[in-house]
C-alpha atoms as a PDB file:
ATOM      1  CA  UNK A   1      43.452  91.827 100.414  1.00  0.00           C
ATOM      2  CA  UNK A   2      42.605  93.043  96.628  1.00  0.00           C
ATOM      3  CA  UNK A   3      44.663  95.111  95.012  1.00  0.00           C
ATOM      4  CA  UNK A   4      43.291  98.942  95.379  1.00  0.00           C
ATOM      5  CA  UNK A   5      41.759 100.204  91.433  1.00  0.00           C
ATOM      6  CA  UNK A   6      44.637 102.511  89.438  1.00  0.00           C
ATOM      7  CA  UNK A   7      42.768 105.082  87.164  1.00  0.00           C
ATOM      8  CA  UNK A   8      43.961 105.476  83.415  1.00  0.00           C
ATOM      9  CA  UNK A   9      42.888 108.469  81.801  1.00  0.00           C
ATOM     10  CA  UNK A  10      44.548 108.110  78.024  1.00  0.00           C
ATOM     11  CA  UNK A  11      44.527 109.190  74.667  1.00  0.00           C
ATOM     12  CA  UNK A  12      45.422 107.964  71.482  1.00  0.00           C
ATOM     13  CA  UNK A  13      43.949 103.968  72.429  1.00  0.00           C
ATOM     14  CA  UNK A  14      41.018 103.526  69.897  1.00  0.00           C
ATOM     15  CA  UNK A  15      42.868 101.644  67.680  1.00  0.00           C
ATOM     16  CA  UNK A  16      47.311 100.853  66.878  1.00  0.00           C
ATOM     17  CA  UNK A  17      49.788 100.804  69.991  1.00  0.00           C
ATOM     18  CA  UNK A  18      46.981 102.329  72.727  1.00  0.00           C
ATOM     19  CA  UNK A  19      44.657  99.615  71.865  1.00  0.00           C
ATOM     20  CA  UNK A  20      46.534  96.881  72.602  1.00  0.00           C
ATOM     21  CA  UNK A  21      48.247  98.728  75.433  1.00  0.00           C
ATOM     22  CA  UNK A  22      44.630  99.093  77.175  1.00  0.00           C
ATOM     23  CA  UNK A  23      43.621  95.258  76.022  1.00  0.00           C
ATOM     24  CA  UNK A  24      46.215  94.050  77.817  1.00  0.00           C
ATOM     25  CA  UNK A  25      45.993  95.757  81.136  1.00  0.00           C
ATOM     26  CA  UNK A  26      42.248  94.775  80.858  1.00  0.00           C
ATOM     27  CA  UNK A  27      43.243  91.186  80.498  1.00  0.00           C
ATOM     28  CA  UNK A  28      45.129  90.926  83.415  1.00  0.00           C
ATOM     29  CA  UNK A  29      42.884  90.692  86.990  1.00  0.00           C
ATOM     30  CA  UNK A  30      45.619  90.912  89.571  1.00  0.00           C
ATOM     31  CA  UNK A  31      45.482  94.676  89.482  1.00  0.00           C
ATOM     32  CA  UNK A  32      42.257  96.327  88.752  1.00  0.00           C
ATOM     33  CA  UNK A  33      41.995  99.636  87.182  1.00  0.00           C
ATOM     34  CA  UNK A  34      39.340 101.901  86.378  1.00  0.00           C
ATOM     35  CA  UNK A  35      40.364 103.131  82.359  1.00  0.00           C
ATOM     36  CA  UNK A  36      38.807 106.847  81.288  1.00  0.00           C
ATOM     37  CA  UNK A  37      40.274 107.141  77.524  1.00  0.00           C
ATOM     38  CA  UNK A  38      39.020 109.327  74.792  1.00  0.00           C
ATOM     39  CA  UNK A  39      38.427 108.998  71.401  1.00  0.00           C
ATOM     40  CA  UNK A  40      37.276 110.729  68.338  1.00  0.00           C
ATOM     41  CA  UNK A  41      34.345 108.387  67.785  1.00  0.00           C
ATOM     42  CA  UNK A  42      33.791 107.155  71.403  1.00  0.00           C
ATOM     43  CA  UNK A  43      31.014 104.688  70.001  1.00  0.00           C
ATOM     44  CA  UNK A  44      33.219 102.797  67.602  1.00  0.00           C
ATOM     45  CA  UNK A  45      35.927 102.664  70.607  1.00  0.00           C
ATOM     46  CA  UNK A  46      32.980 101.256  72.794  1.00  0.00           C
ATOM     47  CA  UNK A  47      32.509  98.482  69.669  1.00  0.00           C
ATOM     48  CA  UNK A  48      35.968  97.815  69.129  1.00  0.00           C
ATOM     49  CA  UNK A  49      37.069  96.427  73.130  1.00  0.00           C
ATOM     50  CA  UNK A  50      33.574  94.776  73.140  1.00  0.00           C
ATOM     51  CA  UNK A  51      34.638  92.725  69.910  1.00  0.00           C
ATOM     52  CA  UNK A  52      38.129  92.348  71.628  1.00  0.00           C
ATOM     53  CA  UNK A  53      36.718  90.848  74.430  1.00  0.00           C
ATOM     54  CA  UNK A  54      33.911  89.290  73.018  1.00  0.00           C
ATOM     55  CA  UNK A  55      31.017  90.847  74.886  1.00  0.00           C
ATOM     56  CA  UNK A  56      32.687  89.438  78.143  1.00  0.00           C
ATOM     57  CA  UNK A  57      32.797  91.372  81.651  1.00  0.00           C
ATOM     58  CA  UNK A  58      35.669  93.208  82.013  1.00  0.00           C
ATOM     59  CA  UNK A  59      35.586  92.543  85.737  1.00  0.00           C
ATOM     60  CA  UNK A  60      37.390  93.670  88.127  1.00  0.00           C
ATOM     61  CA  UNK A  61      38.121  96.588  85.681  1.00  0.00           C
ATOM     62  CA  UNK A  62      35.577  99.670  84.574  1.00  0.00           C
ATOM     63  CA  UNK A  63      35.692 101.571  80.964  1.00  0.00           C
ATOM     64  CA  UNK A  64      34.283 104.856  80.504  1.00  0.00           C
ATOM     65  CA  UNK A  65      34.804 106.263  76.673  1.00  0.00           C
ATOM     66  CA  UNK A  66      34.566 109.667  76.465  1.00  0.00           C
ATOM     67  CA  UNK A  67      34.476 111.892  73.243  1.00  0.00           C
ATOM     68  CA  UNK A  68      37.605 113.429  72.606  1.00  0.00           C
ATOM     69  CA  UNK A  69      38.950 115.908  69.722  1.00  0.00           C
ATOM     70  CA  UNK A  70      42.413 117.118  70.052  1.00  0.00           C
ATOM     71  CA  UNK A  71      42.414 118.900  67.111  1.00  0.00           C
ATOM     72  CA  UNK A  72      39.719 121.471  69.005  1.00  0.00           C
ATOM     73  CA  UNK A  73      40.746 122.842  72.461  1.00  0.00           C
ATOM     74  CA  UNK A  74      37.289 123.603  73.338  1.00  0.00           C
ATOM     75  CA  UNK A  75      36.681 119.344  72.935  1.00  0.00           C
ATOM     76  CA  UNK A  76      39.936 119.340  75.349  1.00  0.00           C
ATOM     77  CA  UNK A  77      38.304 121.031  78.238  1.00  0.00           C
ATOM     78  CA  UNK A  78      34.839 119.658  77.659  1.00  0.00           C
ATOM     79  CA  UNK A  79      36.677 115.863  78.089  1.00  0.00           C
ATOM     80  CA  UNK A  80      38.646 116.914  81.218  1.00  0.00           C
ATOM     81  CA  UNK A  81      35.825 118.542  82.715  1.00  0.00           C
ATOM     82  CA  UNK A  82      33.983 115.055  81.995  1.00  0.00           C
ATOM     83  CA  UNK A  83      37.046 113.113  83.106  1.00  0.00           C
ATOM     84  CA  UNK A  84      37.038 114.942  86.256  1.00  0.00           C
ATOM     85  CA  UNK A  85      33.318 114.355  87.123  1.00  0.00           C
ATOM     86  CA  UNK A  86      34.027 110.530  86.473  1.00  0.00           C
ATOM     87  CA  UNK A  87      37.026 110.821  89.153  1.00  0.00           C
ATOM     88  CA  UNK A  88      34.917 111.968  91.900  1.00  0.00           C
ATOM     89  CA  UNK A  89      37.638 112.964  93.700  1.00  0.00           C
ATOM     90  CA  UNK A  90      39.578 110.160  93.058  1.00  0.00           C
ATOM     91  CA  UNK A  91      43.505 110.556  91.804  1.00  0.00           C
ATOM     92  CA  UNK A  92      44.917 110.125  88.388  1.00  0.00           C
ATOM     93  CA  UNK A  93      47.068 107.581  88.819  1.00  0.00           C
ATOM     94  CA  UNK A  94      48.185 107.418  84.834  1.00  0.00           C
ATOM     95  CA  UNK A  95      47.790 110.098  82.511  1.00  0.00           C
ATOM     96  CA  UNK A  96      48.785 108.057  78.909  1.00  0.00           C
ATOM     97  CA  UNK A  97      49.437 110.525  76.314  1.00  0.00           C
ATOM     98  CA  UNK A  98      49.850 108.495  73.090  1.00  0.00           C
ATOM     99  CA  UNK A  99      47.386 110.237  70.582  1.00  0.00           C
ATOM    100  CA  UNK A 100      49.538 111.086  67.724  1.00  0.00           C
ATOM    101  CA  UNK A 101      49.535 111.524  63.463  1.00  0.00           C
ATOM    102  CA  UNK A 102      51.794 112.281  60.566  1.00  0.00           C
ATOM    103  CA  UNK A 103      50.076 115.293  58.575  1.00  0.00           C
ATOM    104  CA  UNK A 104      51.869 117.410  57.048  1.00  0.00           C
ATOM    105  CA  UNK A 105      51.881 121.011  57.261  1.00  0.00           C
ATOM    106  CA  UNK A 106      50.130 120.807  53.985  1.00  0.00           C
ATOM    107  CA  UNK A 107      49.036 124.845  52.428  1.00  0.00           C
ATOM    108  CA  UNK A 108      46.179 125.817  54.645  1.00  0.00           C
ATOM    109  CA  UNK A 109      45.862 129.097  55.876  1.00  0.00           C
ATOM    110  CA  UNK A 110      45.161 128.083  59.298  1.00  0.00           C
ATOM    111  CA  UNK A 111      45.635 125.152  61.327  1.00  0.00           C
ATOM    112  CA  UNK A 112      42.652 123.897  63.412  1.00  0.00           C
ATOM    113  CA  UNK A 113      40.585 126.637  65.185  1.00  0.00           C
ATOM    114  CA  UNK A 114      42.014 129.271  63.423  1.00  0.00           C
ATOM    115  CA  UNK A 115      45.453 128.147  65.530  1.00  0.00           C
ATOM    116  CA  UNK A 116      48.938 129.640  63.228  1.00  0.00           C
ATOM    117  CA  UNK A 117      50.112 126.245  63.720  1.00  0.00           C
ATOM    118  CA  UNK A 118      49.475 122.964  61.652  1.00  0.00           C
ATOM    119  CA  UNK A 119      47.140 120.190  63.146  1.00  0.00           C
ATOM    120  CA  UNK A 120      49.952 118.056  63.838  1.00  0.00           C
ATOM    121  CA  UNK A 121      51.436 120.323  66.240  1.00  0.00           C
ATOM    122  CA  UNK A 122      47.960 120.877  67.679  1.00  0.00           C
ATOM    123  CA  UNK A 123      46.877 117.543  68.455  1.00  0.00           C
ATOM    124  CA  UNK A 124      50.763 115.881  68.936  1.00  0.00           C
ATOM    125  CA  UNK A 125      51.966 118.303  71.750  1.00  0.00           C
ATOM    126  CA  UNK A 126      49.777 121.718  71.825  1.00  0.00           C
ATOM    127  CA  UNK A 127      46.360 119.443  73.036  1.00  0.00           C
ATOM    128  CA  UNK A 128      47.385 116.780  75.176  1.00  0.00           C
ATOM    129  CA  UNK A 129      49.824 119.643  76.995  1.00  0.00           C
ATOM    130  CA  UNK A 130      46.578 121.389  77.711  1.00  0.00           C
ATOM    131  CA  UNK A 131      45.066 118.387  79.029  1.00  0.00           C
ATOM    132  CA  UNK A 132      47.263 118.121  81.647  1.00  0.00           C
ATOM    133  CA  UNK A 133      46.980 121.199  82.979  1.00  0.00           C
ATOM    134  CA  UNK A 134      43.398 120.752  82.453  1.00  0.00           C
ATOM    135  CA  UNK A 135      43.738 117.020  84.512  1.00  0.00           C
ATOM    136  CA  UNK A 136      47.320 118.018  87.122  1.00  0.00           C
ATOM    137  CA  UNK A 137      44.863 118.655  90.128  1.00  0.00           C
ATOM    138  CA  UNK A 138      43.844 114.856  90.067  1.00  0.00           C
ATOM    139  CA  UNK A 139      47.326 114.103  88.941  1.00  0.00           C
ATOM    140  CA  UNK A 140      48.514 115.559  92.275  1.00  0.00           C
ATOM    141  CA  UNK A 141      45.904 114.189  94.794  1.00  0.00           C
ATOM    142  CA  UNK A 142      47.220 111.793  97.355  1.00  0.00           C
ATOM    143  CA  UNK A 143      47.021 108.101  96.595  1.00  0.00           C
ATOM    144  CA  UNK A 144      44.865 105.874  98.212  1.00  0.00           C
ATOM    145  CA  UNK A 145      47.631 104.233  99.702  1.00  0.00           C
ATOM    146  CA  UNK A 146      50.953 104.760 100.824  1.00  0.00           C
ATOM    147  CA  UNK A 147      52.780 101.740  99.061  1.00  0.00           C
ATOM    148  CA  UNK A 148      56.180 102.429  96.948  1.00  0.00           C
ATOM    149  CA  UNK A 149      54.553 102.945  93.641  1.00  0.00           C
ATOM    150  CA  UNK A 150      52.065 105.025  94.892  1.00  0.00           C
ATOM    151  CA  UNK A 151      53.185 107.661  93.147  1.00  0.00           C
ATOM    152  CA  UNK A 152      51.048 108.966  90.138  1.00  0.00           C
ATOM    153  CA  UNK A 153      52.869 109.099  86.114  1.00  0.00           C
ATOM    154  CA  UNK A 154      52.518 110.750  82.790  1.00  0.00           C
ATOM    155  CA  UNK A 155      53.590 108.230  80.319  1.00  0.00           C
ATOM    156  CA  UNK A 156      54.038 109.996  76.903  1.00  0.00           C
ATOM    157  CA  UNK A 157      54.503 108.052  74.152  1.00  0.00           C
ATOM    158  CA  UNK A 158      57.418 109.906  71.868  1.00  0.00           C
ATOM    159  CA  UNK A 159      59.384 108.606  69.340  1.00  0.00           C
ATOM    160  CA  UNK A 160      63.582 107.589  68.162  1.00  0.00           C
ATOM    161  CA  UNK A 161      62.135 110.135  65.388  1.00  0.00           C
ATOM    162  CA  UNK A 162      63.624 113.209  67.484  1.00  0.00           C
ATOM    163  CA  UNK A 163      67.163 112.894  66.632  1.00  0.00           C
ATOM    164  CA  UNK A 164      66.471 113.944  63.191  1.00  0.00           C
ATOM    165  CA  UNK A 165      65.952 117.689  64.083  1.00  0.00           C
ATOM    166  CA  UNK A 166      69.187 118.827  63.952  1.00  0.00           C
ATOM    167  CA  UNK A 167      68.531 122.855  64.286  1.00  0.00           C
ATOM    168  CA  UNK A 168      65.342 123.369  66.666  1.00  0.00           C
ATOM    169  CA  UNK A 169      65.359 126.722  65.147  1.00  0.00           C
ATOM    170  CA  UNK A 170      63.614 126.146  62.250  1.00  0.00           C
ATOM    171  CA  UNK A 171      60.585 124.794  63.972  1.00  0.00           C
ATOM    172  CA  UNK A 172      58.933 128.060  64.237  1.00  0.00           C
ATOM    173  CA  UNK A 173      58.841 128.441  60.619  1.00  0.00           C
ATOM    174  CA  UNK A 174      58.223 124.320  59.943  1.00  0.00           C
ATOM    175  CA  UNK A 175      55.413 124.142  62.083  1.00  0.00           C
ATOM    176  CA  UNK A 176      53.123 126.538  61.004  1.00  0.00           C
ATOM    177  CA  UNK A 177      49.604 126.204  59.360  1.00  0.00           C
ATOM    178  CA  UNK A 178      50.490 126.417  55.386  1.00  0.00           C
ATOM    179  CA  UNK A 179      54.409 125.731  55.487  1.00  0.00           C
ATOM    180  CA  UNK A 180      54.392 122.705  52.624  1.00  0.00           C
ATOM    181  CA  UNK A 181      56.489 120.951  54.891  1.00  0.00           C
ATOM    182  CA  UNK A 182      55.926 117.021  54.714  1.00  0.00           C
ATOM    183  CA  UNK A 183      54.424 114.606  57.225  1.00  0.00           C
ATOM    184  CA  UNK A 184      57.694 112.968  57.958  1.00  0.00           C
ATOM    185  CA  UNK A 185      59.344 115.917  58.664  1.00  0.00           C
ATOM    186  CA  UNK A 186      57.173 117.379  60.587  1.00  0.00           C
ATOM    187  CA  UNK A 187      56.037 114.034  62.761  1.00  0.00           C
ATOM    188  CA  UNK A 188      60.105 114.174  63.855  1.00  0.00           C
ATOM    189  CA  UNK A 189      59.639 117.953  64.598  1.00  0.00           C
ATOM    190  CA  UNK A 190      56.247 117.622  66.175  1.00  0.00           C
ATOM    191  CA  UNK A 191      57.365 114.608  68.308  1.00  0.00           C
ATOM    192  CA  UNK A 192      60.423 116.784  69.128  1.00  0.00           C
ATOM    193  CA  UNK A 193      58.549 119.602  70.493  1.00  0.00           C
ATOM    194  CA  UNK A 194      56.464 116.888  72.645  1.00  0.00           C
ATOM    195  CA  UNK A 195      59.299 115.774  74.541  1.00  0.00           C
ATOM    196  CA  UNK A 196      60.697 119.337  75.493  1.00  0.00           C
ATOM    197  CA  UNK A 197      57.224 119.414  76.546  1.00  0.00           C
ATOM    198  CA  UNK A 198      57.998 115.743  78.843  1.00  0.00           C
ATOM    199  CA  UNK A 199      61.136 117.859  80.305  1.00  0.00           C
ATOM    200  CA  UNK A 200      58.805 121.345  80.671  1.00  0.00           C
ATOM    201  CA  UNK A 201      56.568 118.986  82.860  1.00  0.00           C
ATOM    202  CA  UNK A 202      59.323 116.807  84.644  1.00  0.00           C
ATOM    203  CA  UNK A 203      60.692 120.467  85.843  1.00  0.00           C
ATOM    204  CA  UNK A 204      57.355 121.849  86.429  1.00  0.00           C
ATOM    205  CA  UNK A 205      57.127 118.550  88.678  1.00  0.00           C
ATOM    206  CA  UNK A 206      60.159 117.504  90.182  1.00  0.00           C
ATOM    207  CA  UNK A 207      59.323 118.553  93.995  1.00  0.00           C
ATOM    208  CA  UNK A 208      55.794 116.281  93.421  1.00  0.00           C
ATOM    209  CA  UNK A 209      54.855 112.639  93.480  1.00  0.00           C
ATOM    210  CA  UNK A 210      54.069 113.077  90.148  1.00  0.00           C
ATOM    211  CA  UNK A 211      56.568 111.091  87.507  1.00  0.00           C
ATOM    212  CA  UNK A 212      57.057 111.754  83.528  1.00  0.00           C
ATOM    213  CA  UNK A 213      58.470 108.997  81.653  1.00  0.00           C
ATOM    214  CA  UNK A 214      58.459 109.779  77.641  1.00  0.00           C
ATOM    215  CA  UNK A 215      58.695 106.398  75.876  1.00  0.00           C
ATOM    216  CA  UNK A 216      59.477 104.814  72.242  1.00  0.00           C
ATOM    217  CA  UNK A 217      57.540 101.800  70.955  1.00  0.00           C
ATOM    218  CA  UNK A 218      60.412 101.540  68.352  1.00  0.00           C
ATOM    219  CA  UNK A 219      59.430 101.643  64.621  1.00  0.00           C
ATOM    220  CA  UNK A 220      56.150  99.918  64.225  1.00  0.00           C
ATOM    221  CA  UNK A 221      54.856  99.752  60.173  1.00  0.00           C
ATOM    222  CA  UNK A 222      51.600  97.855  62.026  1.00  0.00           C
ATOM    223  CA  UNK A 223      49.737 100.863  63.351  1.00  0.00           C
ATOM    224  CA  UNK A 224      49.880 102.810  60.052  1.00  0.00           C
ATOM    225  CA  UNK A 225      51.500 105.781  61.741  1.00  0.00           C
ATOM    226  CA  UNK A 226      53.321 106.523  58.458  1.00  0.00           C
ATOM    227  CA  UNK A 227      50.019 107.710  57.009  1.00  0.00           C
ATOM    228  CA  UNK A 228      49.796 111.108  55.867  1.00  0.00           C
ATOM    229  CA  UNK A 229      53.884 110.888  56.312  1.00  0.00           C
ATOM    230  CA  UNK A 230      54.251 109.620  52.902  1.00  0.00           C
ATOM    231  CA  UNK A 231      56.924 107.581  54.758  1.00  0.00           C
ATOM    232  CA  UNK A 232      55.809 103.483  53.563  1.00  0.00           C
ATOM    233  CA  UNK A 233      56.483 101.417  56.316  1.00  0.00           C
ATOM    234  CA  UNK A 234      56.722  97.509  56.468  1.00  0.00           C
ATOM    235  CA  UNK A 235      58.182  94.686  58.361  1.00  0.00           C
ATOM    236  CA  UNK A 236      60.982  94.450  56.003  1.00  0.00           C
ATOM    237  CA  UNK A 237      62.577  97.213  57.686  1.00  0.00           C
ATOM    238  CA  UNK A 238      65.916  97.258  59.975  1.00  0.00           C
ATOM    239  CA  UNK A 239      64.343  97.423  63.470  1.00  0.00           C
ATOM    240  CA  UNK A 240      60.696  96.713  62.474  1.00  0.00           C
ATOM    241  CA  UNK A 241      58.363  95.428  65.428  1.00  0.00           C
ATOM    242  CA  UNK A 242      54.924  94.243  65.916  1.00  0.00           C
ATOM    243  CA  UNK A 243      52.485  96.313  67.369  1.00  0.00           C
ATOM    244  CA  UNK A 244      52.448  93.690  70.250  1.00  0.00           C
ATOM    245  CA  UNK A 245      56.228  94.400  70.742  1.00  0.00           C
ATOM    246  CA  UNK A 246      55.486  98.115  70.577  1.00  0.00           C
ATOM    247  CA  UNK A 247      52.892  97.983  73.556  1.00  0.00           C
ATOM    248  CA  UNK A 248      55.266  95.459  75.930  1.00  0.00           C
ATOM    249  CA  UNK A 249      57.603  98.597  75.297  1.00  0.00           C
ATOM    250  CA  UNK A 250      55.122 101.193  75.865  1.00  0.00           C
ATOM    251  CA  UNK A 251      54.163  98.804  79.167  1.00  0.00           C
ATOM    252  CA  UNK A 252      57.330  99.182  80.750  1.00  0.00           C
ATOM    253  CA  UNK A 253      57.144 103.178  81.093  1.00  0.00           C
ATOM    254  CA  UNK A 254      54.090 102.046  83.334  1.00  0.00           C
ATOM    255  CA  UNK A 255      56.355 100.299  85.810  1.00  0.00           C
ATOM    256  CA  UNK A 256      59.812 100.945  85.691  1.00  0.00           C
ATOM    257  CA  UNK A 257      60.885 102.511  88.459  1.00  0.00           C
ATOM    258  CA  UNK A 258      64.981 102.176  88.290  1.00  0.00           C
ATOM    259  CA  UNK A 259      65.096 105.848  87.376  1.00  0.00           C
ATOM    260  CA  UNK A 260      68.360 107.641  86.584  1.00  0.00           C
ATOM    261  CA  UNK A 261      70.016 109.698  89.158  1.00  0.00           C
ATOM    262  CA  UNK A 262      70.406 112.695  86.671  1.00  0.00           C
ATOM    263  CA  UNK A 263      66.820 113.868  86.294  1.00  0.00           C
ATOM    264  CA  UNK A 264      66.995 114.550  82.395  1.00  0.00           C
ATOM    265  CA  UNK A 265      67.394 110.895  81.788  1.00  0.00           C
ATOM    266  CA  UNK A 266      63.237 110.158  81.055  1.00  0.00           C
ATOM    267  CA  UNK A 267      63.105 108.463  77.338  1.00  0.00           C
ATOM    268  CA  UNK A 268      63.104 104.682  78.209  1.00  0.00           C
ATOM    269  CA  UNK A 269      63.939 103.094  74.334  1.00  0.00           C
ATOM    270  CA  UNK A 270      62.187 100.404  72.702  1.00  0.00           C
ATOM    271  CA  UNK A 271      64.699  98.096  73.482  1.00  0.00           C
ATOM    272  CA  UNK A 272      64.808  98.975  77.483  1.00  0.00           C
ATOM    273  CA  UNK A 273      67.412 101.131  78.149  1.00  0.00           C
ATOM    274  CA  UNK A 274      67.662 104.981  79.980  1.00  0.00           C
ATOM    275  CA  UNK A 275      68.564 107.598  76.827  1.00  0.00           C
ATOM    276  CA  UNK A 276      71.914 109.212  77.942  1.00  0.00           C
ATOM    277  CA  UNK A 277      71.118 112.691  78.219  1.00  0.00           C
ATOM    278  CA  UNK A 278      73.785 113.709  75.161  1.00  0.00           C
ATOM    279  CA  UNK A 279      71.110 111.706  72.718  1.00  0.00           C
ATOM    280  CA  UNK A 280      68.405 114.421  73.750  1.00  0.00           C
ATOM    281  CA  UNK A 281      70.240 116.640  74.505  1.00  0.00           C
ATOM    282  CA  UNK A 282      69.026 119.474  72.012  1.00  0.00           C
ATOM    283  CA  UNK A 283      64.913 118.731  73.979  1.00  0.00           C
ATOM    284  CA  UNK A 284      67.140 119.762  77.269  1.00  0.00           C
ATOM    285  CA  UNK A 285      67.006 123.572  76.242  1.00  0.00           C
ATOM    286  CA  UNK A 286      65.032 125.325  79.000  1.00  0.00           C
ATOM    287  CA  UNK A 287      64.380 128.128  77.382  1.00  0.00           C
ATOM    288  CA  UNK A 288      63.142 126.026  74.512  1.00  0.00           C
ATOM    289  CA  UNK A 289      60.943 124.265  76.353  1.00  0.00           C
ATOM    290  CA  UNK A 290      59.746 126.957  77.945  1.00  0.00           C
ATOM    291  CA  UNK A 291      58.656 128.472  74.539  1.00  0.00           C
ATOM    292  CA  UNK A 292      57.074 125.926  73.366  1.00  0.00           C
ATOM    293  CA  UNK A 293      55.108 125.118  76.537  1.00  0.00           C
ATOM    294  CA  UNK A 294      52.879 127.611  77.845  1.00  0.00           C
ATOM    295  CA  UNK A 295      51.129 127.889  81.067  1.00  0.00           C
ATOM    296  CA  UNK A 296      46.859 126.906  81.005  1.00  0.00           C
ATOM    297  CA  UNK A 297      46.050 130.889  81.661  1.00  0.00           C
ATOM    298  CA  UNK A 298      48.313 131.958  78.395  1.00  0.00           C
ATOM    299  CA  UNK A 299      46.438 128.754  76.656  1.00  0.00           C
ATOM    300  CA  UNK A 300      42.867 129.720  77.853  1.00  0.00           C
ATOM    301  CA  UNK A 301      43.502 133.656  77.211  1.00  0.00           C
ATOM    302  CA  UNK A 302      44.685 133.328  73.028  1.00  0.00           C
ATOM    303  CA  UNK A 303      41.813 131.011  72.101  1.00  0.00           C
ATOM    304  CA  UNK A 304      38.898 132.485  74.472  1.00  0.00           C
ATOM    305  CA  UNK A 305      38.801 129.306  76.698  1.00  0.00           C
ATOM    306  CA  UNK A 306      38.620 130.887  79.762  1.00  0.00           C
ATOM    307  CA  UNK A 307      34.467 131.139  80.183  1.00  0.00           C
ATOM    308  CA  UNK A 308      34.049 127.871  78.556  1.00  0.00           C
END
């Protein structure tokens, strides 16, 4: 009997880690899936897995490229209400978070939209949180089939870079639109206030079939994440991978399903292992995540989303 379709919707996989994390689940046939990913320039996306693949079929999968800008919330909704439409009332079995960049908080007056906070907070955390809201009703939709891993994941794709924020309570101040703080500092801090986000959702969750695994690639100078970090990056580095490496890691939050017995224990590491929760144990604040995560109707109701 063939393997039932798993649905993808992702971010972040026009190009770096997601790429080759979406190449290689469309190389494989034994499981088909049907991929929904967005991108800023959904054309060029389209272009780039056609040259990947060489203008082959992509049989037994399906690709659907949808435009996606997470810098603008309106763009958010307009792609989930999209995504949806594709589903026809099919589940989510994946939702792959792994859009991410390095700005920093530069001197503007205002971040994207008129938002108080910078664009990397914006399109790291503040977007792709609204998108699940935006996408949980498919998220929570029964499977088509009652198997052991039938049960439906958020994979979001954080980073080792969180154990530099050492006092969360300067991230209110960091994090705004205009604070001159620089891209590597903020990435950590933005990546930071993703995974409280991971926990928010893993709470917001737990009595579900829904999963949340948060995930490092390790450090990976190949994607050019260190742009707009002014952090250079290269090979020559203690703990460097390959963006290959990166995606097998990324890969494994797909599948692995030897989960902890103590629920806080979600960050699987580049090299395999379960974080103990003392190593994120500052992202374990619920009141923290809690302010940094609010609910769609608070989201819709500050920027006027809510007749969109």
């Amino acid at each position: 009997m063939a393997a039932t379709a798993k649905t993808v919707v992702a971010t972040g996989a026009s190009s770096g880690l997601g790429f080759h994390v979406i190449k290689h689940l469309l190389s494989q046939t034994s499981q088909p899936y049907n991929f929904i990913l967005g991108a800023r320039d959904a054309s060029r996306t389209q272009d780039a897995y056609r040259s990947a693949f060489q203008g082959a079929s992509l049989d037994p999968h399906s690709l659907d490229i949808l435009p996606l800008e997470l810098a603008d919330l309106k763009s958010v909704k307009h792609f989930a209400k999209q995504t949806l439409e594709k589903l026809e009332g099919k589940r989510i079995d994946y939702l792959f978070l792994n859009a991410g960049i390095t700005n920093g908080a530069g001197t503007e007056k205002a971040g994207p939209g008129g938002s108080k906070w910078c664009e990397a907070l914006v399109v790291n955390h503040l977007s792709q949180h609204y998108l699940t809201h935006l996408l949980l009703p498919a998220l929570l939709r029964p499977g088509s089939d009652t198997t052991a891993d039938s049960n439906s994941r958020i994979v979001v794709v954080s980073s080792g870079a969180i154990r530099r924020v050492t006092d969360p309570s300067t991230l209110e101040e960091d994090l705004l639109a205009g604070s001159g703080k620089d891209g590597n500092t903020v990435y950590a801090e933005t990546k930071f206030v993703q995974l409280l986000g991971a926990h928010w959702w893993r709470r917001k969750l737990k009595d579900t079939a829904c999963k949340v695994v948060a995930v490092s690639p390790g450090l990976i100078p190949g994607t050019g994440i260190g742009r707009g970090s002014g952090l250079v990056l290269s090979m020559e580095m203690k703990d460097a991978k390959s963006v290959d490496e990166g995606a097998q890691s990324i890969l494994r939050a797909f599948t692995r399903d030897d989960f902890p017995e103590d629920p806080n224990r979600i960050f699987l590491t580049s090299w395999g292992e379960w974080w103990e929760s003392e190593t994120i144990g500052k992202t374990l604040d619920k009141e923290l995540q809690d302010r940094w995560c609010p609910e769609k109707e608070e989201i819709e109701t500050e920027k006027g989303l809510k007749d969109f």
